[in-house]
N, C-alpha and C. Protein backbone atom coordinates (compact mmCIF):
# COMPACT_ATOMS: atom_id res chain seq x y z
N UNK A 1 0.84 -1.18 0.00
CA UNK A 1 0.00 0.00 0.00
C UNK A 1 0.89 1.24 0.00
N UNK A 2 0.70 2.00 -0.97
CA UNK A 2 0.86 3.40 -0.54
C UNK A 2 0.85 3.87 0.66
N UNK A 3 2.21 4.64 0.62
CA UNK A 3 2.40 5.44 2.20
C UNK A 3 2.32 7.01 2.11
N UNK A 4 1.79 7.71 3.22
CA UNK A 4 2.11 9.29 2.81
C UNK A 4 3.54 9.37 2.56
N UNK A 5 3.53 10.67 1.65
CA UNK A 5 5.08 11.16 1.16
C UNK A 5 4.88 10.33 -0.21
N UNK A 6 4.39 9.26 -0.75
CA UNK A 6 4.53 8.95 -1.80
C UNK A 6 4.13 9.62 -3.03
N UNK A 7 4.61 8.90 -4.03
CA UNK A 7 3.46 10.05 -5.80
C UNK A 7 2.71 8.85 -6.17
N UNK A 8 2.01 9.11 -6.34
CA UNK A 8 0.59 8.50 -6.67
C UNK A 8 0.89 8.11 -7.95
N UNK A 9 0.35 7.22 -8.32
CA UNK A 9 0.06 6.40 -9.65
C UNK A 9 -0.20 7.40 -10.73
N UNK A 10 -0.22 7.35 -12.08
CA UNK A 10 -0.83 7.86 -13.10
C UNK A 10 -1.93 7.02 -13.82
N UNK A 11 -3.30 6.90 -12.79
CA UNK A 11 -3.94 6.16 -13.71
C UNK A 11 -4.91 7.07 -14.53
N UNK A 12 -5.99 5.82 -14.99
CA UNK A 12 -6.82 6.42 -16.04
C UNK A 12 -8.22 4.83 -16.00
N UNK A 13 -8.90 5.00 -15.50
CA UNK A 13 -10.22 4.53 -15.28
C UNK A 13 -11.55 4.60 -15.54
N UNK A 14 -12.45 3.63 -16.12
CA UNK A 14 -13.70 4.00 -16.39
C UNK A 14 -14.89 4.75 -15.27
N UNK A 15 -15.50 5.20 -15.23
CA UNK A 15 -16.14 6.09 -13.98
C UNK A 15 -17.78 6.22 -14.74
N UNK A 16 -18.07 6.00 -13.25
CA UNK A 16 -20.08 6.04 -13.76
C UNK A 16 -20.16 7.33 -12.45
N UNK A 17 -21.07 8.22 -13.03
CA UNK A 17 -21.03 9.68 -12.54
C UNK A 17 -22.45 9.22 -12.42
N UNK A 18 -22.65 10.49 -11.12
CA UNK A 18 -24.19 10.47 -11.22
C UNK A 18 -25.43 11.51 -12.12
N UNK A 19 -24.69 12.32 -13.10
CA UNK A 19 -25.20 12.53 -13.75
C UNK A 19 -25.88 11.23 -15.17
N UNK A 20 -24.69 10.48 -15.37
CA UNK A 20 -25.38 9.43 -16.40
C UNK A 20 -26.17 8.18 -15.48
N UNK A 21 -26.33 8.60 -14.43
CA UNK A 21 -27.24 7.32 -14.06
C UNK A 21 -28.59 8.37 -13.59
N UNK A 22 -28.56 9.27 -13.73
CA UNK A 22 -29.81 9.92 -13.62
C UNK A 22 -30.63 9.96 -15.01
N UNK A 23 -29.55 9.92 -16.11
CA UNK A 23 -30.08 10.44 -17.41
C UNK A 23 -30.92 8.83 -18.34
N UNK A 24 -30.30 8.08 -17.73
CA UNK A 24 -30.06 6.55 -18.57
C UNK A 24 -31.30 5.75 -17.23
N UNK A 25 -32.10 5.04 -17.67
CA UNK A 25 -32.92 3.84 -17.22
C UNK A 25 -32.03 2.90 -16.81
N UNK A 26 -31.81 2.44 -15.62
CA UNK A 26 -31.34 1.25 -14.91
C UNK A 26 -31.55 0.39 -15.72
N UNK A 27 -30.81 -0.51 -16.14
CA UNK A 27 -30.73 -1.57 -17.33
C UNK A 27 -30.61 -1.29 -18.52
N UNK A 28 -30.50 0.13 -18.95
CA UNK A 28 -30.12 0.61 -20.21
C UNK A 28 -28.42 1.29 -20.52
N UNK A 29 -27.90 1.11 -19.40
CA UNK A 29 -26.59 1.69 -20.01
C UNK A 29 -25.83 1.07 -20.59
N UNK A 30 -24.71 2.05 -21.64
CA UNK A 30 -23.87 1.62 -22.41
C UNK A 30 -22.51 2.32 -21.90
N UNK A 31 -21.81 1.75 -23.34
CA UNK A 31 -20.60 2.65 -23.22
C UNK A 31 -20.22 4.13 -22.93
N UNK A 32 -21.80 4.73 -23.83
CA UNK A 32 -21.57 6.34 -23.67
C UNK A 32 -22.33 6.74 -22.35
N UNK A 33 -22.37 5.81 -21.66
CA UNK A 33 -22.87 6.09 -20.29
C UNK A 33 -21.78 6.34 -19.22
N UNK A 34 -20.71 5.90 -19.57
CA UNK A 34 -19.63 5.67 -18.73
C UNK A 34 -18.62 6.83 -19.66
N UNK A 35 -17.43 7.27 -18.24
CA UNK A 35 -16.87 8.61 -18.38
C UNK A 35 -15.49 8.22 -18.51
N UNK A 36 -14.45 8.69 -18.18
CA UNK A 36 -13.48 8.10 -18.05
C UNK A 36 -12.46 9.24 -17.04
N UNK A 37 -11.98 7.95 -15.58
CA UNK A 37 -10.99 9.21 -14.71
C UNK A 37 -9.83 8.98 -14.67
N UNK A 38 -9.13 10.32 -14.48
CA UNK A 38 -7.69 10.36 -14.90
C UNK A 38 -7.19 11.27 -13.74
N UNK A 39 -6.41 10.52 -13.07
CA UNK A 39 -5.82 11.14 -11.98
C UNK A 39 -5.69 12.43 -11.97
N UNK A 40 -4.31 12.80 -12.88
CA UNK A 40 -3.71 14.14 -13.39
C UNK A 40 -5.12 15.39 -13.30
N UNK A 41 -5.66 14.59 -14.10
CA UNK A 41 -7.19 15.89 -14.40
C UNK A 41 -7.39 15.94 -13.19
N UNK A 42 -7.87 15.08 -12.32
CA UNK A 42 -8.86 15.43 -11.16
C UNK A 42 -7.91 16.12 -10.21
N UNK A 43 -6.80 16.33 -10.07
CA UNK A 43 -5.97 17.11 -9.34
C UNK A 43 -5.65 17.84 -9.79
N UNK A 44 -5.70 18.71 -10.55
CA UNK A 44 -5.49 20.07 -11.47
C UNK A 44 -6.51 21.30 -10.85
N UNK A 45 -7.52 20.62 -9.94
CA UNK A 45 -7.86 21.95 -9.20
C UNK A 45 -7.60 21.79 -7.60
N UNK A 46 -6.77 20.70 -7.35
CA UNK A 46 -6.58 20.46 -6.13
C UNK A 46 -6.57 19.51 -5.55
N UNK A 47 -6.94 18.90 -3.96
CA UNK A 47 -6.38 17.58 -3.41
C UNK A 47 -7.54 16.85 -4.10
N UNK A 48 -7.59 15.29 -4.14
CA UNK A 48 -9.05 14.13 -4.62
C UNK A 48 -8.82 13.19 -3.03
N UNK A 49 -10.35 12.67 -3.02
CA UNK A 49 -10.01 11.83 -1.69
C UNK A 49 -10.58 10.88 -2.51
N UNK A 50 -9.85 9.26 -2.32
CA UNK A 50 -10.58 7.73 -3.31
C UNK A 50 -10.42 7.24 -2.15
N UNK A 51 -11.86 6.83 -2.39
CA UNK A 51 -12.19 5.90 -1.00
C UNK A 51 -12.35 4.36 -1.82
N UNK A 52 -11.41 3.11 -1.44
CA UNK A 52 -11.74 1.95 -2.31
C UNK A 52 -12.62 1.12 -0.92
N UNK A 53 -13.37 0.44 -2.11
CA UNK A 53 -13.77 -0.52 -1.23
C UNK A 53 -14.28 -1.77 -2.19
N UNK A 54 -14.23 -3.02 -1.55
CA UNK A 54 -14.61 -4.41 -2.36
C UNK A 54 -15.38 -4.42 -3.18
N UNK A 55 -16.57 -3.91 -3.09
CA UNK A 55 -18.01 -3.86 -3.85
C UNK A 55 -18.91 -3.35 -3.63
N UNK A 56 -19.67 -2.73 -4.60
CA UNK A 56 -20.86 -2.44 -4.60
C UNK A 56 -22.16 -3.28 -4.34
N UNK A 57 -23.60 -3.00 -3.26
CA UNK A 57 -24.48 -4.10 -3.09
C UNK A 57 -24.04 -5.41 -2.24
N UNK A 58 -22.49 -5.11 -1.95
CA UNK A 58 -22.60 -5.98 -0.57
C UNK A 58 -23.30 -5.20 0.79
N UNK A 59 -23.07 -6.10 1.85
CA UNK A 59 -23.51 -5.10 3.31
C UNK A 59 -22.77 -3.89 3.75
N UNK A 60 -20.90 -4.30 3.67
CA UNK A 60 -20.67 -3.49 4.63
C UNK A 60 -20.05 -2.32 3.93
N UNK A 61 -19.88 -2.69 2.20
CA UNK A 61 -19.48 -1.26 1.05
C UNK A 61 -21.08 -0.83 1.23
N UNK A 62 -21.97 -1.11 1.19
CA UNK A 62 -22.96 -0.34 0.73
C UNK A 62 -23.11 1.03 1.91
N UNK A 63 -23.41 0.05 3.38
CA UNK A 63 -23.40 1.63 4.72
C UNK A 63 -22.14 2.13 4.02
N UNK A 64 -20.89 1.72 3.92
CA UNK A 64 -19.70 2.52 3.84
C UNK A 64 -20.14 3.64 2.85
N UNK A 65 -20.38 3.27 1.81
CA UNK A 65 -20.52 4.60 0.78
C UNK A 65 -22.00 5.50 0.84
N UNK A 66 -23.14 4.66 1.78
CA UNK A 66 -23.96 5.61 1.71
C UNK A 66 -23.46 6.48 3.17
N UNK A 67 -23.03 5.77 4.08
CA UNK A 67 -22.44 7.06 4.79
C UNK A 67 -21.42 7.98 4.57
N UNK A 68 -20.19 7.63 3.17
CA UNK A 68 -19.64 8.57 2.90
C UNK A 68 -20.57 9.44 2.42
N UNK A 69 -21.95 9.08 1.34
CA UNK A 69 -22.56 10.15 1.09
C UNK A 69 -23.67 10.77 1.58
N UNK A 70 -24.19 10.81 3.13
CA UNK A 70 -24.40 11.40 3.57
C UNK A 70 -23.42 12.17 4.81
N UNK A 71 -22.02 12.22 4.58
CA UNK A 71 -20.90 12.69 5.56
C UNK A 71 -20.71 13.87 4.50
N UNK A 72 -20.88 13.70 2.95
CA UNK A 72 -20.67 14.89 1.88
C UNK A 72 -21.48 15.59 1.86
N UNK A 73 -22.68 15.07 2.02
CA UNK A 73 -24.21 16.50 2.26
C UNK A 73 -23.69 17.05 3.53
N UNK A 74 -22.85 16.79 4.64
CA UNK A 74 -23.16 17.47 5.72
C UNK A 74 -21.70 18.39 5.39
N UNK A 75 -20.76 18.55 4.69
CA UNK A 75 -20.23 19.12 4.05
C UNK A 75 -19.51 20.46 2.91
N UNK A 76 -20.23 21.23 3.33
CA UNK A 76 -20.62 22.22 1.96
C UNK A 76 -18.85 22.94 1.91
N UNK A 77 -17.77 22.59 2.41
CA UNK A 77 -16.83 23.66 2.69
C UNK A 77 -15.87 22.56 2.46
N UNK A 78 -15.99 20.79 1.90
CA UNK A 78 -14.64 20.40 2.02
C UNK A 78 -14.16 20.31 0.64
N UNK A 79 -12.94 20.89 0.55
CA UNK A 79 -12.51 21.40 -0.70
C UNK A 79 -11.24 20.24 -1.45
N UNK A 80 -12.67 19.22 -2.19
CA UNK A 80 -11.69 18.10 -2.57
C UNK A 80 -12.67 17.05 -3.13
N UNK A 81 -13.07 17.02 -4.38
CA UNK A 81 -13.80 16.30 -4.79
C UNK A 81 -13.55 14.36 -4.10
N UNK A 82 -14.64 13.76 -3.92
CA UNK A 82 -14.32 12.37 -3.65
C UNK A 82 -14.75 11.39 -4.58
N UNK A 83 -14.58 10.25 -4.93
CA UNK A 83 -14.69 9.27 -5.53
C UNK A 83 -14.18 7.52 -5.02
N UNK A 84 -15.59 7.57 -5.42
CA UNK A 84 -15.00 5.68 -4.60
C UNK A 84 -14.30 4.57 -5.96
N UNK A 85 -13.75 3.95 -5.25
CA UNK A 85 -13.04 2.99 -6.48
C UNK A 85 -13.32 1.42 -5.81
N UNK A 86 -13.67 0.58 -6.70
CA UNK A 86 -13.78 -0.44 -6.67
C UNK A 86 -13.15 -1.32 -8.27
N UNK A 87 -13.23 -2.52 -8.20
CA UNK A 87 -13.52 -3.57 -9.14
C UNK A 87 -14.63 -3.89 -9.82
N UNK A 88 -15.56 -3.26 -9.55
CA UNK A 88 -16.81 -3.40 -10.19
C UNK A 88 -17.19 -3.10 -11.71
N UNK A 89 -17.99 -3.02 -12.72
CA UNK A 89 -18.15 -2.67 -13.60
C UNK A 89 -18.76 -1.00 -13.41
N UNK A 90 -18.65 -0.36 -14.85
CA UNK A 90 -18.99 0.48 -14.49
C UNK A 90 -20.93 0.80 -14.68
N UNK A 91 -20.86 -0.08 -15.11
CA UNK A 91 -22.38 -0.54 -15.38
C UNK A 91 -23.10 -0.72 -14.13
N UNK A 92 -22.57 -2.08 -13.11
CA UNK A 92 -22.88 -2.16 -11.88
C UNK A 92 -23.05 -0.64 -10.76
N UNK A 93 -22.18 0.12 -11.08
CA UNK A 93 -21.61 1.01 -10.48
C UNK A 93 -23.05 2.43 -10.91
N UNK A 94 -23.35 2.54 -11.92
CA UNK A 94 -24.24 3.53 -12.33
C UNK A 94 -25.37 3.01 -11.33
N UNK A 95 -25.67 1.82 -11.74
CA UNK A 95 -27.12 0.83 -10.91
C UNK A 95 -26.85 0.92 -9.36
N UNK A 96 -25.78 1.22 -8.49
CA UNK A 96 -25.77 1.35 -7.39
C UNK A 96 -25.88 2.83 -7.34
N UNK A 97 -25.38 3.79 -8.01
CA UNK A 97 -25.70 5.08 -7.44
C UNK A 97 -26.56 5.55 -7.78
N UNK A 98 -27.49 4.88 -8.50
CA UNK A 98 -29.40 4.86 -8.86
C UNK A 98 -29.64 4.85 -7.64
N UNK A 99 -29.68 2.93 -7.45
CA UNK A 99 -30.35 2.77 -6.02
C UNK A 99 -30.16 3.63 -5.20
N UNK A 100 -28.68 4.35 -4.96
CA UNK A 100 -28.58 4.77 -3.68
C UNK A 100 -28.45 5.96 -3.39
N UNK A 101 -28.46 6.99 -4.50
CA UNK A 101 -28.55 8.39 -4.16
C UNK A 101 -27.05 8.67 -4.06
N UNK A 102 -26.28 8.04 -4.49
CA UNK A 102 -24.89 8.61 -3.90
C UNK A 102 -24.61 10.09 -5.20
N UNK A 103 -24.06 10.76 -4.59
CA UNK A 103 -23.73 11.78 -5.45
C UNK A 103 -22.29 12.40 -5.84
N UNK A 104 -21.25 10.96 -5.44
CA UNK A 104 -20.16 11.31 -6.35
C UNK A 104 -19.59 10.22 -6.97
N UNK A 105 -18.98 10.97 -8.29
CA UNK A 105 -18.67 9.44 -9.24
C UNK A 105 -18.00 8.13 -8.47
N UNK A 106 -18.12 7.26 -8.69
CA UNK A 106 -17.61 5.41 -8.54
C UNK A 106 -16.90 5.28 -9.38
N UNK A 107 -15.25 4.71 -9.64
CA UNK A 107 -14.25 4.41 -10.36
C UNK A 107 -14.19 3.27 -10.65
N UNK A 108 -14.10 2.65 -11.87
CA UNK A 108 -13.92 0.74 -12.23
C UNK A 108 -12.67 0.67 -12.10
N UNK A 109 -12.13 -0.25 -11.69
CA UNK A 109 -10.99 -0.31 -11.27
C UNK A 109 -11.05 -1.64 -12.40
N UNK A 110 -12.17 -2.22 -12.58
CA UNK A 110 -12.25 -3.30 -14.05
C UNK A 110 -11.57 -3.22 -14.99
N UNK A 111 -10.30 -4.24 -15.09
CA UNK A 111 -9.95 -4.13 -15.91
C UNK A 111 -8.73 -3.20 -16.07
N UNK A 112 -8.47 -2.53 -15.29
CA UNK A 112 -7.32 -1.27 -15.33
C UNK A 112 -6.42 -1.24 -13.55
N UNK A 113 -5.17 -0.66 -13.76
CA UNK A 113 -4.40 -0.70 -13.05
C UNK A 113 -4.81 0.05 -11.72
N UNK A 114 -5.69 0.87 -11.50
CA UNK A 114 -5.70 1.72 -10.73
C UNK A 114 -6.37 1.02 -9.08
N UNK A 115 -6.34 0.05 -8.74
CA UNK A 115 -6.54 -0.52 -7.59
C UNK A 115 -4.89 -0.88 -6.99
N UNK A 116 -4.38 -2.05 -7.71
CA UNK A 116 -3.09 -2.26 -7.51
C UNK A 116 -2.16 -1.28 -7.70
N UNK A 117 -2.40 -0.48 -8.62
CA UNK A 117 -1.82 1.10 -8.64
C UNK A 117 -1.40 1.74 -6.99
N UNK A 118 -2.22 1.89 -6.65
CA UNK A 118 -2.26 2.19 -4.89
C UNK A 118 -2.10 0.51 -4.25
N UNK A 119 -1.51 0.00 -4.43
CA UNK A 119 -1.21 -1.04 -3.19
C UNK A 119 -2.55 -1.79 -2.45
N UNK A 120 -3.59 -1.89 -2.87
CA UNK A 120 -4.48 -2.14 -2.28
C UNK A 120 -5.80 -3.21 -2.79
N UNK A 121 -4.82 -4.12 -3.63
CA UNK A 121 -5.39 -5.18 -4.31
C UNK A 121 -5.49 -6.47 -3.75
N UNK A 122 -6.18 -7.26 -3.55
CA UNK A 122 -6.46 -8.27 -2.71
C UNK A 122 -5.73 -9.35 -3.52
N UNK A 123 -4.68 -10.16 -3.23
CA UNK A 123 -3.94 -10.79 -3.96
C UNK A 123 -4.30 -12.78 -4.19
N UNK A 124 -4.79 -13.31 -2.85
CA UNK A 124 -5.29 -14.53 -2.71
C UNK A 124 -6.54 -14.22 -2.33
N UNK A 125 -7.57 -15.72 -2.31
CA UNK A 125 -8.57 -16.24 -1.94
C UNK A 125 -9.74 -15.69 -3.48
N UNK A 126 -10.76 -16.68 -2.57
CA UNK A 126 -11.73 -16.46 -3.73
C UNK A 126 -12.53 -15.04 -4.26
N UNK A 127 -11.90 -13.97 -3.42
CA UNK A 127 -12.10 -12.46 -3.34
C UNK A 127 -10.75 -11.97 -4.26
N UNK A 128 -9.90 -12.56 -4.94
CA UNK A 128 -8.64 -11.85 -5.31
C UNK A 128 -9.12 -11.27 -6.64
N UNK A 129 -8.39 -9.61 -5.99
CA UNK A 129 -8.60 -8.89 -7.68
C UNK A 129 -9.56 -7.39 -7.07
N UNK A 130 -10.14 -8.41 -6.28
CA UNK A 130 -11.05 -6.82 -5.49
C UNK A 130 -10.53 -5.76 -4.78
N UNK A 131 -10.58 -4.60 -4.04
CA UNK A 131 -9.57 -3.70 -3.41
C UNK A 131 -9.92 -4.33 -1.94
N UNK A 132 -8.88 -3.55 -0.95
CA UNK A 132 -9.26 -3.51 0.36
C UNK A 132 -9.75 -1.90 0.74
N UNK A 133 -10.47 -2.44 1.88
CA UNK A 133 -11.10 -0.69 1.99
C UNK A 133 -9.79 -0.13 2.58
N UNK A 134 -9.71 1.13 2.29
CA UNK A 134 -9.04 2.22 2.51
C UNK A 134 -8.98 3.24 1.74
N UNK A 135 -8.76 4.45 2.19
CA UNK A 135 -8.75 5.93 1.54
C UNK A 135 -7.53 7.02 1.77
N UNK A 136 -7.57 7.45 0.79
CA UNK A 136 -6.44 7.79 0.48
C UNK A 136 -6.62 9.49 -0.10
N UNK A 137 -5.36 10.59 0.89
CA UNK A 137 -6.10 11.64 0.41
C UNK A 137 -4.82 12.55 -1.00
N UNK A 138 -4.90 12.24 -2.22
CA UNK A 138 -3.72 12.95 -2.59
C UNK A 138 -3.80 14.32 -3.27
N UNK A 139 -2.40 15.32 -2.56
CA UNK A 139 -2.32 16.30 -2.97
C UNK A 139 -2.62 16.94 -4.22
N UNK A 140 -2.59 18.43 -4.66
CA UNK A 140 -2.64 18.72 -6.21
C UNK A 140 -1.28 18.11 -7.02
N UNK A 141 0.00 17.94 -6.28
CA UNK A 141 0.93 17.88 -6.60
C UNK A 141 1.04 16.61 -7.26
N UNK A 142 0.30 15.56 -6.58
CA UNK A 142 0.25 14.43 -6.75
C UNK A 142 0.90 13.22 -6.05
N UNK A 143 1.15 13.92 -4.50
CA UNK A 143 1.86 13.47 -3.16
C UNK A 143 0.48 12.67 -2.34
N UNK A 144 0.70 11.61 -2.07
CA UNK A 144 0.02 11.01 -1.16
C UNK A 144 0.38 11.71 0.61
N UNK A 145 -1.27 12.19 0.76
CA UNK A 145 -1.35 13.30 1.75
C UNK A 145 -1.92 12.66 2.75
N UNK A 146 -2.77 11.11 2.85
CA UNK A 146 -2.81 10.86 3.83
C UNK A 146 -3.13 9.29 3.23
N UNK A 147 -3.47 8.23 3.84
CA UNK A 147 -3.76 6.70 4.14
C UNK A 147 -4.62 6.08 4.94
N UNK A 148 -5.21 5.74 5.08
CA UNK A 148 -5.99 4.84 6.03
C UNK A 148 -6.67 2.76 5.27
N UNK A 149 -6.47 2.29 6.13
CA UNK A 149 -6.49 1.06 5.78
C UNK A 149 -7.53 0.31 6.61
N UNK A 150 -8.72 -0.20 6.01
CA UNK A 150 -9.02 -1.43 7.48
C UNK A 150 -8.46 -2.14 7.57
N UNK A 151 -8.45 -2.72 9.04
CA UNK A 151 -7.98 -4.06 9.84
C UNK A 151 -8.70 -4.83 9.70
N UNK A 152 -10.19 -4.64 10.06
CA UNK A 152 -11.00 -5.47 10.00
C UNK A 152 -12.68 -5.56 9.49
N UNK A 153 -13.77 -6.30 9.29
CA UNK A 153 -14.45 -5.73 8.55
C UNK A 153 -15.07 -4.87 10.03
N UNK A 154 -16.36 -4.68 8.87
CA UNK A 154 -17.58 -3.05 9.25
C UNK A 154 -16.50 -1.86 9.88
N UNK A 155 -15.53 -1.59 9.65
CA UNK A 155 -14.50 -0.74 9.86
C UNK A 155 -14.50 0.70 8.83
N UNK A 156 -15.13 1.60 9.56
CA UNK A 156 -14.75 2.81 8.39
C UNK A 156 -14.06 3.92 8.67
N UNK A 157 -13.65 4.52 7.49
CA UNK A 157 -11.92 5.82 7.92
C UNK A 157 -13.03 6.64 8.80
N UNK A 158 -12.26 7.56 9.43
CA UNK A 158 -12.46 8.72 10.32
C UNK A 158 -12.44 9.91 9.52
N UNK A 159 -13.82 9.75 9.04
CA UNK A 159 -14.26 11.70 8.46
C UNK A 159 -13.53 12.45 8.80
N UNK A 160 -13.24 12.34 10.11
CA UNK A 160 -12.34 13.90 10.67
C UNK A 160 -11.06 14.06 10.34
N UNK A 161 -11.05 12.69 10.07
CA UNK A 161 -9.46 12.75 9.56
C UNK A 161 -8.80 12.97 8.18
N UNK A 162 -10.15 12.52 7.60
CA UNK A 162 -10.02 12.84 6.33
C UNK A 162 -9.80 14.40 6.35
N UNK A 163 -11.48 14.87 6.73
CA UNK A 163 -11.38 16.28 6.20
C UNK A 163 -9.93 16.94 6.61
N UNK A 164 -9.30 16.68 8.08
CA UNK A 164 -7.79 17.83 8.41
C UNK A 164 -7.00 17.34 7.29
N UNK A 165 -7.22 15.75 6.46
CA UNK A 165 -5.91 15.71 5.93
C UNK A 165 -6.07 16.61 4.35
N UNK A 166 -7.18 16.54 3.99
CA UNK A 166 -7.47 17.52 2.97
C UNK A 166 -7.87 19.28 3.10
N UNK A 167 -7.59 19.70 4.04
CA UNK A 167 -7.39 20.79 4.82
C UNK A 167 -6.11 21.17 4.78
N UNK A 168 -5.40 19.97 5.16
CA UNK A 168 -3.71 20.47 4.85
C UNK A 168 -3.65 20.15 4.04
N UNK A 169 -3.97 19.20 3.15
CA UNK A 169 -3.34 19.38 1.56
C UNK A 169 -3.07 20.13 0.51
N UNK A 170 -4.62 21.18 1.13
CA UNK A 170 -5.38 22.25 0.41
C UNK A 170 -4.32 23.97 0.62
N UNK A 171 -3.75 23.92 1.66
CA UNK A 171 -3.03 24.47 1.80
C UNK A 171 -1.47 25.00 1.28
């Protein structure tokens, strides 16, 4: 895993936004439904926080990301767009932020480097290939500004910690 002080990967990933899952019928998306994210860009106005986690529509990713996105409505001042990354499709990924109201893009990590990119690829068992949860806050520069990892499951990062570490990043 990535440690602070590090430079972050240069990836480039498929991404389901919640604008195309508002626009598109659940069971109708395609290719031009899906966006595409690129590190470099999304830090060109400043720090990004990627929160990975195993999957979408399991138990303990699903509280995880609907409480990241209700921790972002309570939010109006943190200055750092977020995005979750998984292994999932990006198809799957539109259909969960239908169901769930989430309101910031989901990253496919399907298929592309950007899970193992950050150190955080599940390497054995019948789960290998999926991420482990953890979040990660990196600078504009493209410096890994902060880390957090679970130990164990129903385990989630510390909001507060996030927000100081993107507070100082922002700086």
């Amino acid at each position: 895993m990535l440690s602070r002080g590090d430079a972050a990967p240069d990836v480039t990933a498929p991404m389901a936004t919640p604008e195309a899952a508002a626009r598109t019928e659940r069971g109708g998306y395609t290719s031009d439904d899906v966006a595409e994210f690129d590190l470099a860009d999304a830090l060109a106005d400043g720090p990004v926080v990627l929160a990975f986690y195993p999957g979408v529509f399991s138990r303990t990713c699903t509280k995880e990301l609907c409480r990241l996105r209700d921790w972002r409505a309570d939010l109006s001042d943190l200055d750092a767009p977020l995005y979750g990354v998984s292994a999932d499709t990006p198809w799957s990924l539109l259909a969960f932020i239908d169901e769930y109201g989430v309101d910031y893009p989901l990253v496919s990590g399907f298929n592309s480097d950007v899970i193992a990119g950050f150190g955080v690829r599940r390497e054995g068992g019948v789960l290998a290939g999926i991420a482990d949860r953890a979040v990660f806050v990196v600078d504009a520069d493209g410096t890994v500004a902060y880390t957090w990892r679970a130990t164990e499951p129903l385990t989630f990062p510390d909001t507060d910690a996030v927000e100081a570490a993107v507070a100082e990043a922002a700086e």
